[in-house]
PDB file of N, CA and C in Angstrom:
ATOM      1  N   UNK A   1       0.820  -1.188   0.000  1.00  0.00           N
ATOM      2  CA  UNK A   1       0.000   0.000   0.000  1.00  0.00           C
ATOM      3  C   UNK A   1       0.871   1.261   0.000  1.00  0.00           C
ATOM      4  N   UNK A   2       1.817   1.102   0.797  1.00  0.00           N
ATOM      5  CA  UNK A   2       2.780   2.379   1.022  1.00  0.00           C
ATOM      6  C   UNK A   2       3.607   2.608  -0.200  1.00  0.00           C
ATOM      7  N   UNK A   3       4.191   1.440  -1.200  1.00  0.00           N
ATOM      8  CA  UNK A   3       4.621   1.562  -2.316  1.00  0.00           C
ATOM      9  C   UNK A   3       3.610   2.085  -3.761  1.00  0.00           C
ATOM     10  N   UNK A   4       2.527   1.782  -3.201  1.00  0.00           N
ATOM     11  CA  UNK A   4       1.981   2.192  -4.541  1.00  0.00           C
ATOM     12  C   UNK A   4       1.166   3.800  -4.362  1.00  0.00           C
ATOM     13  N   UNK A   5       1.230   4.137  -3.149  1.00  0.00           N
ATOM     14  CA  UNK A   5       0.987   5.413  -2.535  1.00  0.00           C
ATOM     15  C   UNK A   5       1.973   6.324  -2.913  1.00  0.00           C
ATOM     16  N   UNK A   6       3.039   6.000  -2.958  1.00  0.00           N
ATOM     17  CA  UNK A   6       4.500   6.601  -3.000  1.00  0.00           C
ATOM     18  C   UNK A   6       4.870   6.726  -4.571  1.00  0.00           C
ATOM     19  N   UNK A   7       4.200   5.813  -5.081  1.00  0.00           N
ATOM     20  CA  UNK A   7       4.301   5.717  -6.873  1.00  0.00           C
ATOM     21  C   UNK A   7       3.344   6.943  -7.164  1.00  0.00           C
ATOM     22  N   UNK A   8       2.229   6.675  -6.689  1.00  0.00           N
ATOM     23  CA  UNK A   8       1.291   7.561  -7.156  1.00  0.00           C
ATOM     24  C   UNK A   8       2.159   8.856  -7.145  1.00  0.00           C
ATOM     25  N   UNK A   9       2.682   9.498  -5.433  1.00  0.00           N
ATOM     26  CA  UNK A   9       3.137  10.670  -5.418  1.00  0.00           C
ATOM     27  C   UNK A   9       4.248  11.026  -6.087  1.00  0.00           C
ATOM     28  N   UNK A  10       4.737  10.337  -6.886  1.00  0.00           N
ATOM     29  CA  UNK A  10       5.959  10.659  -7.754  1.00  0.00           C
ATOM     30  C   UNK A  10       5.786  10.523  -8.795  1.00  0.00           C
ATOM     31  N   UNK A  11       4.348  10.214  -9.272  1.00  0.00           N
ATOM     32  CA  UNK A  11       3.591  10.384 -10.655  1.00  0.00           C
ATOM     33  C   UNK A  11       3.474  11.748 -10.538  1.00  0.00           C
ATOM     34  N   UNK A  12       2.617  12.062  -9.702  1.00  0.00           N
ATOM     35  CA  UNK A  12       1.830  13.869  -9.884  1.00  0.00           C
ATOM     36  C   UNK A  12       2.909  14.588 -10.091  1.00  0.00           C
ATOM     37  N   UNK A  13       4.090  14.573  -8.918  1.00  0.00           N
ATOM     38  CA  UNK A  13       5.094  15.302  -9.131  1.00  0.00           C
ATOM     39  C   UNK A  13       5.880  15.473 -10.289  1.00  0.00           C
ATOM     40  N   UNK A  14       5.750  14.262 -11.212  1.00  0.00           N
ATOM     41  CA  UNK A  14       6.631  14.032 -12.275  1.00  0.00           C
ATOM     42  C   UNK A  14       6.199  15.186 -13.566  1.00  0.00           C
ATOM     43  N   UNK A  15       4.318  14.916 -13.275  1.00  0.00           N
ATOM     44  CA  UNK A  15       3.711  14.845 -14.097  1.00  0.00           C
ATOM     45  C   UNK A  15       3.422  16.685 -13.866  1.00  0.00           C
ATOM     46  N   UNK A  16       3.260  17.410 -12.336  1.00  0.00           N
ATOM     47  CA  UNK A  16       3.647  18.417 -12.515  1.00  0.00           C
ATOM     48  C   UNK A  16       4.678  19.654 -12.872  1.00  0.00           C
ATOM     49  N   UNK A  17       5.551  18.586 -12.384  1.00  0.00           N
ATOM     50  CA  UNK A  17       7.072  19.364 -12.741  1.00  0.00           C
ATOM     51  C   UNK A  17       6.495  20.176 -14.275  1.00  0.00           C
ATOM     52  N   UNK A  18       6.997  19.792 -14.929  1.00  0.00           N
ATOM     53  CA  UNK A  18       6.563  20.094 -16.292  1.00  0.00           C
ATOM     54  C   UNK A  18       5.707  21.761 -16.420  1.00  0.00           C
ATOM     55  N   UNK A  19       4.533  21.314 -15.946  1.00  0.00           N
ATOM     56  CA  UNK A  19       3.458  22.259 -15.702  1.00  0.00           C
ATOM     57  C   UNK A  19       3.857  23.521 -15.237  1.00  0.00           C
ATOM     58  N   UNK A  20       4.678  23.065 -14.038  1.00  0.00           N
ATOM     59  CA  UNK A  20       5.454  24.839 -13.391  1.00  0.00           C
ATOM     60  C   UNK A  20       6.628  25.594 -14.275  1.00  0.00           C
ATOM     61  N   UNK A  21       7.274  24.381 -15.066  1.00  0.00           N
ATOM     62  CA  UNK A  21       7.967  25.754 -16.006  1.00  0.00           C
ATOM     63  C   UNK A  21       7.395  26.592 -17.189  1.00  0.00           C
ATOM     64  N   UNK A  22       5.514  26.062 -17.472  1.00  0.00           N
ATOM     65  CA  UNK A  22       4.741  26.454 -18.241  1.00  0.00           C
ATOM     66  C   UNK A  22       4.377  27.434 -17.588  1.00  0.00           C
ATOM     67  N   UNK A  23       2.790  28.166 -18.604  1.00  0.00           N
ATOM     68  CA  UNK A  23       2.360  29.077 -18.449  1.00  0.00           C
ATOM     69  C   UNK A  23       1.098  28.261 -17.865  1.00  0.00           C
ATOM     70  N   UNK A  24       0.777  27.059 -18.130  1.00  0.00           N
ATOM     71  CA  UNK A  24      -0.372  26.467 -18.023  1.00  0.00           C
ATOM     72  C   UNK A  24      -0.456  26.182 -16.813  1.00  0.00           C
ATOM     73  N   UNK A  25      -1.765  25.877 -15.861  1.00  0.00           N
ATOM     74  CA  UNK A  25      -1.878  25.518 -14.619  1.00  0.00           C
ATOM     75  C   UNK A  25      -2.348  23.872 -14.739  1.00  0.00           C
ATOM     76  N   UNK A  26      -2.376  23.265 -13.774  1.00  0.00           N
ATOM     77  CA  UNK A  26      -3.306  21.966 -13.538  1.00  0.00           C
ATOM     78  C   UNK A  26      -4.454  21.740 -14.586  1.00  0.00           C
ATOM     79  N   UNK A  27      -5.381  22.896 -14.250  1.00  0.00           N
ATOM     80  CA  UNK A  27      -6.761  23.120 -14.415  1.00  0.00           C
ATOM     81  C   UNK A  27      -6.633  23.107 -15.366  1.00  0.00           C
ATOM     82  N   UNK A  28      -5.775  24.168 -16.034  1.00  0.00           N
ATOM     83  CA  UNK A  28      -5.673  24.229 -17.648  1.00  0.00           C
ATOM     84  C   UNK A  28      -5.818  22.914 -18.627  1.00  0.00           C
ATOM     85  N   UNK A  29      -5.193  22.292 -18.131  1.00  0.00           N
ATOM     86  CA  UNK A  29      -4.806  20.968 -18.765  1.00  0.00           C
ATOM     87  C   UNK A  29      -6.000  19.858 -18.474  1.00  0.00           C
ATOM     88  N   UNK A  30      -6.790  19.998 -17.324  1.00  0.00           N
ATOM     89  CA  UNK A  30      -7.919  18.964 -17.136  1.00  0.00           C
ATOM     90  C   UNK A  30      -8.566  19.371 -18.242  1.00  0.00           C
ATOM     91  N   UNK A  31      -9.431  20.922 -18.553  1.00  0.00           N
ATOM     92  CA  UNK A  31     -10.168  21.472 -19.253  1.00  0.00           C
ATOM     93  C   UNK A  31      -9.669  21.318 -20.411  1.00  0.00           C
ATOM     94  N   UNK A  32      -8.430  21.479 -20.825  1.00  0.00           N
ATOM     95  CA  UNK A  32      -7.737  20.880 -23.077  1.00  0.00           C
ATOM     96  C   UNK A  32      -7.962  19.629 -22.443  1.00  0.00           C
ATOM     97  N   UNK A  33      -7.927  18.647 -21.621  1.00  0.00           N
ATOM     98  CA  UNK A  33      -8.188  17.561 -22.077  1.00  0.00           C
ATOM     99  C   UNK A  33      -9.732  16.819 -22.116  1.00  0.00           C
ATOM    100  N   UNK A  34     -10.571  17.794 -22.197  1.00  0.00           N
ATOM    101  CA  UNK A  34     -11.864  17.398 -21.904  1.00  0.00           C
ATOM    102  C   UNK A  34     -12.400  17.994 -23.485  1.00  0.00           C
ATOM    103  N   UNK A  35     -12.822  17.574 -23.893  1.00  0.00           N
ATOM    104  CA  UNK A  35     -13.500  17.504 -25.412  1.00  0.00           C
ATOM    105  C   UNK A  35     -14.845  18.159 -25.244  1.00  0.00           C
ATOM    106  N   UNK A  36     -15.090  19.293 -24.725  1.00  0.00           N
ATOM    107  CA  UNK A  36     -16.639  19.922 -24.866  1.00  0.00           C
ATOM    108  C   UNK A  36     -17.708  19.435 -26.023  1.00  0.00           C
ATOM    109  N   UNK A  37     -17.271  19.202 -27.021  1.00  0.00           N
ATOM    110  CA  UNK A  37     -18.236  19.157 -28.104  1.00  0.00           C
ATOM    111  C   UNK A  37     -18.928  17.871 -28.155  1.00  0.00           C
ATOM    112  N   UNK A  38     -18.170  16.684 -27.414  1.00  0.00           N
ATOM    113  CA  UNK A  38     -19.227  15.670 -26.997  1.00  0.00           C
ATOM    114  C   UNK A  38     -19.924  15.532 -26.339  1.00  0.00           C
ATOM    115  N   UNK A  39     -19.016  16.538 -25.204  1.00  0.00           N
ATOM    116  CA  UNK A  39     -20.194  16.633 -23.835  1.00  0.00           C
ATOM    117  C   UNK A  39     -21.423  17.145 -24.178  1.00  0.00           C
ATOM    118  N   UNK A  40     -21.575  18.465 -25.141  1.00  0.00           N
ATOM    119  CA  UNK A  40     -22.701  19.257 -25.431  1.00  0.00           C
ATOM    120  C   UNK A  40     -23.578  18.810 -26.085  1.00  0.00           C
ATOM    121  N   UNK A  41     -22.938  17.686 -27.047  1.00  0.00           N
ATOM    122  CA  UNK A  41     -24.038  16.577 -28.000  1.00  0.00           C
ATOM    123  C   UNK A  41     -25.043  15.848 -27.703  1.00  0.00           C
ATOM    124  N   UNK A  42     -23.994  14.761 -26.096  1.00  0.00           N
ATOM    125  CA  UNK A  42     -24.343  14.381 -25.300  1.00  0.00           C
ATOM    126  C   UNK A  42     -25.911  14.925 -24.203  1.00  0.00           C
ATOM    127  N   UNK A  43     -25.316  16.146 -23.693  1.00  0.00           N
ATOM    128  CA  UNK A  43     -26.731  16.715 -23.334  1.00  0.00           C
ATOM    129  C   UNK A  43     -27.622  17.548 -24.180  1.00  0.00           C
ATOM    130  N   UNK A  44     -26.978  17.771 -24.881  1.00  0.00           N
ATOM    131  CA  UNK A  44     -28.237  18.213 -26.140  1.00  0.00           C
ATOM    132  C   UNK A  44     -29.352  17.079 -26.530  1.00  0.00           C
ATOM    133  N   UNK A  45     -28.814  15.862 -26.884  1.00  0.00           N
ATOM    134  CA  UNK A  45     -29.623  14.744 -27.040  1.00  0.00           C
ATOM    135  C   UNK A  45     -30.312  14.347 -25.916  1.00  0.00           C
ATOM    136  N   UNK A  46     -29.888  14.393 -25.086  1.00  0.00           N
ATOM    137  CA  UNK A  46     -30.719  13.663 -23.628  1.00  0.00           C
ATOM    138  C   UNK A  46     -31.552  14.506 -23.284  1.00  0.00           C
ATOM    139  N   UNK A  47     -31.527  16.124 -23.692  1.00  0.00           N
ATOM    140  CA  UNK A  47     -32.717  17.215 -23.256  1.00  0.00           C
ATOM    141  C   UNK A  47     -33.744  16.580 -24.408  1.00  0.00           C
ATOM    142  N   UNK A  48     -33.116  16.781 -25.401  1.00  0.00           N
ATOM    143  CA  UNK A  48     -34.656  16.288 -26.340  1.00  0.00           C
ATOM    144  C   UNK A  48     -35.532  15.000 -26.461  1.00  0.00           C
ATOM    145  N   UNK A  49     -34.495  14.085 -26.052  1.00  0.00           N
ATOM    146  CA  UNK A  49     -34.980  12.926 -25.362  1.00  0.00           C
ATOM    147  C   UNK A  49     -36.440  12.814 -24.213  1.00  0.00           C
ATOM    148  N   UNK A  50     -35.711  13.712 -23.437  1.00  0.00           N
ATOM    149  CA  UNK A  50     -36.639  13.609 -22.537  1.00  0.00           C
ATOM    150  C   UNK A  50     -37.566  14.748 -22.636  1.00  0.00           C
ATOM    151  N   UNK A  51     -37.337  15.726 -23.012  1.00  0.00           N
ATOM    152  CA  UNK A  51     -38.605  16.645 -23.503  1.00  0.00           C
ATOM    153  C   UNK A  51     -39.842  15.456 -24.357  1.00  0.00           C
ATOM    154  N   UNK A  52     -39.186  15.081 -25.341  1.00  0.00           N
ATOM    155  CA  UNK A  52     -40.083  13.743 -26.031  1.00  0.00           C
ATOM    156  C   UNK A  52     -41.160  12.770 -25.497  1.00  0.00           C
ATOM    157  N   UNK A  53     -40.421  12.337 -24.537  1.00  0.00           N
ATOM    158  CA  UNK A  53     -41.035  11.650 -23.772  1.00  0.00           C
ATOM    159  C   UNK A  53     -42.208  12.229 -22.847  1.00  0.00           C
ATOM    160  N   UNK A  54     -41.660  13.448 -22.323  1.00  0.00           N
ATOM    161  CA  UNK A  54     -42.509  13.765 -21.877  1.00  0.00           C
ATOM    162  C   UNK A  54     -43.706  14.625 -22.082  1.00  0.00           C
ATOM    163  N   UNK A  55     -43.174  14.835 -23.741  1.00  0.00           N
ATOM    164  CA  UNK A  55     -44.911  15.011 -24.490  1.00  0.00           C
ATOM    165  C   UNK A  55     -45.498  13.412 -24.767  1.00  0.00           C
ATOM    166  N   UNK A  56     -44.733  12.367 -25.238  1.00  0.00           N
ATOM    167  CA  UNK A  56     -45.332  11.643 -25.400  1.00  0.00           C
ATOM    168  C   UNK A  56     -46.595  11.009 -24.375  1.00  0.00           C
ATOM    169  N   UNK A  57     -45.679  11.362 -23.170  1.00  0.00           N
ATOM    170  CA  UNK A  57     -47.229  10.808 -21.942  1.00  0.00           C
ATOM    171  C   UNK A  57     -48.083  11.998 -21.484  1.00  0.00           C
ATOM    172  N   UNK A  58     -47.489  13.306 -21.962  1.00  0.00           N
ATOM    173  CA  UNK A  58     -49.154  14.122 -21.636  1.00  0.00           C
ATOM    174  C   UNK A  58     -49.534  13.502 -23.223  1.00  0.00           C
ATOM    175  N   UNK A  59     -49.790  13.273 -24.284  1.00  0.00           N
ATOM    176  CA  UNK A  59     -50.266  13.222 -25.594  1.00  0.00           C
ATOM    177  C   UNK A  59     -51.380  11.858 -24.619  1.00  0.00           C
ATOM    178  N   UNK A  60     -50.198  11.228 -24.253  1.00  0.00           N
ATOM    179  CA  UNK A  60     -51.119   9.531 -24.137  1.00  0.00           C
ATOM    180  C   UNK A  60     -52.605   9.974 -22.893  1.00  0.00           C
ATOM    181  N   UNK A  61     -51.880  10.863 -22.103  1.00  0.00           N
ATOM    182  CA  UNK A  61     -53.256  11.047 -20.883  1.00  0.00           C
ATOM    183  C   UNK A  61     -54.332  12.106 -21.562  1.00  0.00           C
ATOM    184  N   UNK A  62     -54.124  12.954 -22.652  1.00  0.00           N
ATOM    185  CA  UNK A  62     -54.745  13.762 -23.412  1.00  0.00           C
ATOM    186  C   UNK A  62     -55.910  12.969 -24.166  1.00  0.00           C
ATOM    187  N   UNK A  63     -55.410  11.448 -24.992  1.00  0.00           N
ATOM    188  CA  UNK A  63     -56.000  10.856 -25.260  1.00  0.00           C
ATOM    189  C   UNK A  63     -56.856  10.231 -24.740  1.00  0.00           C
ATOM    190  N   UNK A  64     -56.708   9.701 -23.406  1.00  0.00           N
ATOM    191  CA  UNK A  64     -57.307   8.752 -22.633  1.00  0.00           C
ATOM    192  C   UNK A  64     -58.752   9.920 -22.349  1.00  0.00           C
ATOM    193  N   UNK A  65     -58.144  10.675 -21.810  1.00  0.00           N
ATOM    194  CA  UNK A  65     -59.313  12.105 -21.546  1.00  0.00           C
ATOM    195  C   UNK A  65     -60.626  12.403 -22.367  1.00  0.00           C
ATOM    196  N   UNK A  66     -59.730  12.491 -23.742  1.00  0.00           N
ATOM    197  CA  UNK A  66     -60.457  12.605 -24.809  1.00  0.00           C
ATOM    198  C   UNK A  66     -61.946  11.569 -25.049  1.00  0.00           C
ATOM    199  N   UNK A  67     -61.029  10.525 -25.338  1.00  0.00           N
ATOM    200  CA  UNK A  67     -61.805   8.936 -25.428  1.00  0.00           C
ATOM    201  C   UNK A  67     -62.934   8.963 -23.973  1.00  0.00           C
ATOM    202  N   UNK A  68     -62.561   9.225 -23.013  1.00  0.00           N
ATOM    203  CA  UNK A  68     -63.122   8.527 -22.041  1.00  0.00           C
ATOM    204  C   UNK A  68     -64.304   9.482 -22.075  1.00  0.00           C
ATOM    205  N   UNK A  69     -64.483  11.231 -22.646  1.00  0.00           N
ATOM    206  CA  UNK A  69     -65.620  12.023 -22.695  1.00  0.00           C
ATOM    207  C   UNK A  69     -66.370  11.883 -23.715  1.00  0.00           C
ATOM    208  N   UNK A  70     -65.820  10.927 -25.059  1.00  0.00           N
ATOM    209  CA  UNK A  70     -66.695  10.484 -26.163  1.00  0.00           C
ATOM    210  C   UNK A  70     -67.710   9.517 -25.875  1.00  0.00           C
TER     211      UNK A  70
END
């Protein structure tokens, strides 16, 4: 446990070194490595998804309404 604790901390360090003779921070680098344009696809589709759906079941109780006053 203590060895692979100790790996870890000489990963970050390795992996920050770098970073401090840049201009770039940590953060910088989470955010370029995150691909926005899937993420936004991603919830773009799942809003309309579920907007959908949820005309589809007022449509279905609209109907039932309908039918049941004929």
């Amino acid at each position: 446990m203590k060895k692979a604790a100790s790996t870890i901390a000489a990963l970050t360090l390795a992996s920050l070194a770098p970073q401090a003779m840049a201009d770039t921070t940590t953060i910088d680098s989470i955010f370029a490595a995150v691909d926005l344009s899937t993420v936004t696809a991603f919830i773009g589709t799942t809003g309309v998804v579920i907007v959908g759906i949820a005309l589809a079941v007022k449509g279905i109780s609209l109907a039932k309404r309908l039918v049941s006053r004929a």
